[in-house]
Protein backbone atom coordinates (compact mmCIF):
# COMPACT_ATOMS: atom_id res chain seq x y z
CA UNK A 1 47.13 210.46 157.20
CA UNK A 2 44.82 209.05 159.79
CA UNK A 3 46.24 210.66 162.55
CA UNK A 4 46.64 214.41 160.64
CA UNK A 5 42.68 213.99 160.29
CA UNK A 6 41.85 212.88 163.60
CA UNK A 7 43.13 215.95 164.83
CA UNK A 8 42.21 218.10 162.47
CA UNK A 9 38.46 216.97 163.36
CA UNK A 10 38.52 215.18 166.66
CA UNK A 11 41.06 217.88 168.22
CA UNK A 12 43.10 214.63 170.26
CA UNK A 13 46.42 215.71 171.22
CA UNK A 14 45.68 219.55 171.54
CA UNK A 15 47.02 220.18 168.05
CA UNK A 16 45.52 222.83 167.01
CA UNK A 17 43.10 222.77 163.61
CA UNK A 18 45.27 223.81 160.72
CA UNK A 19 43.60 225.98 157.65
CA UNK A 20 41.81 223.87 154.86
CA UNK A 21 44.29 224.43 152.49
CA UNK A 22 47.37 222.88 154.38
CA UNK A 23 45.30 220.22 155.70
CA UNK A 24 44.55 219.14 152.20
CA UNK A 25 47.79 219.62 150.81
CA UNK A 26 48.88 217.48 154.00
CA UNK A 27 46.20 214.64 152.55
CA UNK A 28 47.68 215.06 149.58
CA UNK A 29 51.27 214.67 150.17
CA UNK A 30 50.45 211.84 152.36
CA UNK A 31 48.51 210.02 149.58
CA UNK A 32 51.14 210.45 146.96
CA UNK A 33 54.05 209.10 149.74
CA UNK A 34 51.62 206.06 149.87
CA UNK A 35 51.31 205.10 146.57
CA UNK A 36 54.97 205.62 145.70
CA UNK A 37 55.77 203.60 148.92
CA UNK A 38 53.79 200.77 147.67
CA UNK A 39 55.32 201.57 143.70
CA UNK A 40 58.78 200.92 145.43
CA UNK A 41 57.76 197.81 147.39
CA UNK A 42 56.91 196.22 143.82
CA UNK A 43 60.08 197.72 142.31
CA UNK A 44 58.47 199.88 139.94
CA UNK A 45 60.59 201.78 137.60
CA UNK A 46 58.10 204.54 137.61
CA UNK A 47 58.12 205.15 141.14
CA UNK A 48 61.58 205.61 141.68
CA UNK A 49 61.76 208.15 139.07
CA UNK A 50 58.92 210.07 140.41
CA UNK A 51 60.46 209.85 143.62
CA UNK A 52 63.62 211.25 142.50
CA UNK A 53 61.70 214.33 140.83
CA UNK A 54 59.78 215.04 143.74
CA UNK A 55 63.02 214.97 146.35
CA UNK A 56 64.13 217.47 143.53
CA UNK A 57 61.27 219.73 143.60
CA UNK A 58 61.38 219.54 147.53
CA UNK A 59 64.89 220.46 148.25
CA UNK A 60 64.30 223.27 145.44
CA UNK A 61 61.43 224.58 147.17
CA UNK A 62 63.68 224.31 150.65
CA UNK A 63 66.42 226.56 148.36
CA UNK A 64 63.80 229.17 147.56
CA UNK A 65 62.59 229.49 150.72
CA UNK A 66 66.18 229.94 152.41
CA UNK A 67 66.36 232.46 149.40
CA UNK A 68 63.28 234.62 150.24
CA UNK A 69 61.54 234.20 147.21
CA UNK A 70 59.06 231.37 148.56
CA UNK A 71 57.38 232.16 151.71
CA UNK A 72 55.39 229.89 154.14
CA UNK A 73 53.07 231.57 155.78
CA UNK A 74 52.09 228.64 157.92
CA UNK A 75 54.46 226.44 159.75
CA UNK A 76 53.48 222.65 158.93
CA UNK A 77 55.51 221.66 162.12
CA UNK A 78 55.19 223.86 164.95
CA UNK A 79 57.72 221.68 167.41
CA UNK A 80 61.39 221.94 165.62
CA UNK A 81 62.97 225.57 164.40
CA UNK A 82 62.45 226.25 160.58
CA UNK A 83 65.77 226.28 159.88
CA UNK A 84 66.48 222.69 161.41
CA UNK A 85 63.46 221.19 159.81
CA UNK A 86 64.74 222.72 156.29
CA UNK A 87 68.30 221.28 157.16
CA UNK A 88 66.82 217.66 157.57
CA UNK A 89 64.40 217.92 154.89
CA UNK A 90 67.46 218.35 152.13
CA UNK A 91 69.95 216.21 153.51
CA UNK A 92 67.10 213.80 153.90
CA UNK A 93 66.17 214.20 150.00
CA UNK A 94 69.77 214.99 148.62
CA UNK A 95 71.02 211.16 149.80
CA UNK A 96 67.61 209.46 148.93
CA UNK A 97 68.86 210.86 145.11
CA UNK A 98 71.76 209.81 145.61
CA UNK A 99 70.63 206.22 146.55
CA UNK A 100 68.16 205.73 144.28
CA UNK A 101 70.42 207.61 141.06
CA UNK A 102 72.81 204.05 141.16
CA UNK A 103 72.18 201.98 138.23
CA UNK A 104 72.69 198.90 141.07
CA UNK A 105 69.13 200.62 142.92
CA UNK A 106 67.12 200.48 139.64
């Protein structure tokens, strides 16, 4: 999170600015991962739940966009192809379910 805002405002690494609205969904996603990172560290039943729902909802939104009927209009990584980044993201998400899903991981 520290480093999406320093170049949002500082401009360090010649990343260019992003618009306000991914920048803040990038805050947000960043502050949610946080506090479900430190949820699992304690072994909170919540948090792996709400992880689990929100791997769904990602590799849904991953399906819908391979489908046409979500569009990004602007690319949150600029250095990978979509399509490789998309791969990754739901294989990514898809075994984290499946790891988290065994009773023995509760």
């Amino acid at each position: 999170m520290l480093s999406v805002s320093a170049a949002q405002f500082y401009r360090i690494w010649d990343f260019p600015a992003k618009p306000d609205n991914v920048y803040l969904f990038v805050v947000a996603s960043s502050s949610c991962a946080i506090i479900l990172g430190f949820g699992l560290l304690l072994r909170k039943d919540w948090a792996r739940l709400l992880l689990i729902f929100f791997s769904g909802y990602i590799i849904l939104t991953k399906l819908l966009a391979y489908s046409g009927l979500l569009v990004l209009r602007t690319p949150l990584l600029n250095f990978m192809e979509p399509w490789v980044i998309g791969v990754l993201s739901i294989s990514y998400h898809t075994a984290l379910i499946l790891f988290l899903a065994l009773p023995k991981n509760k």
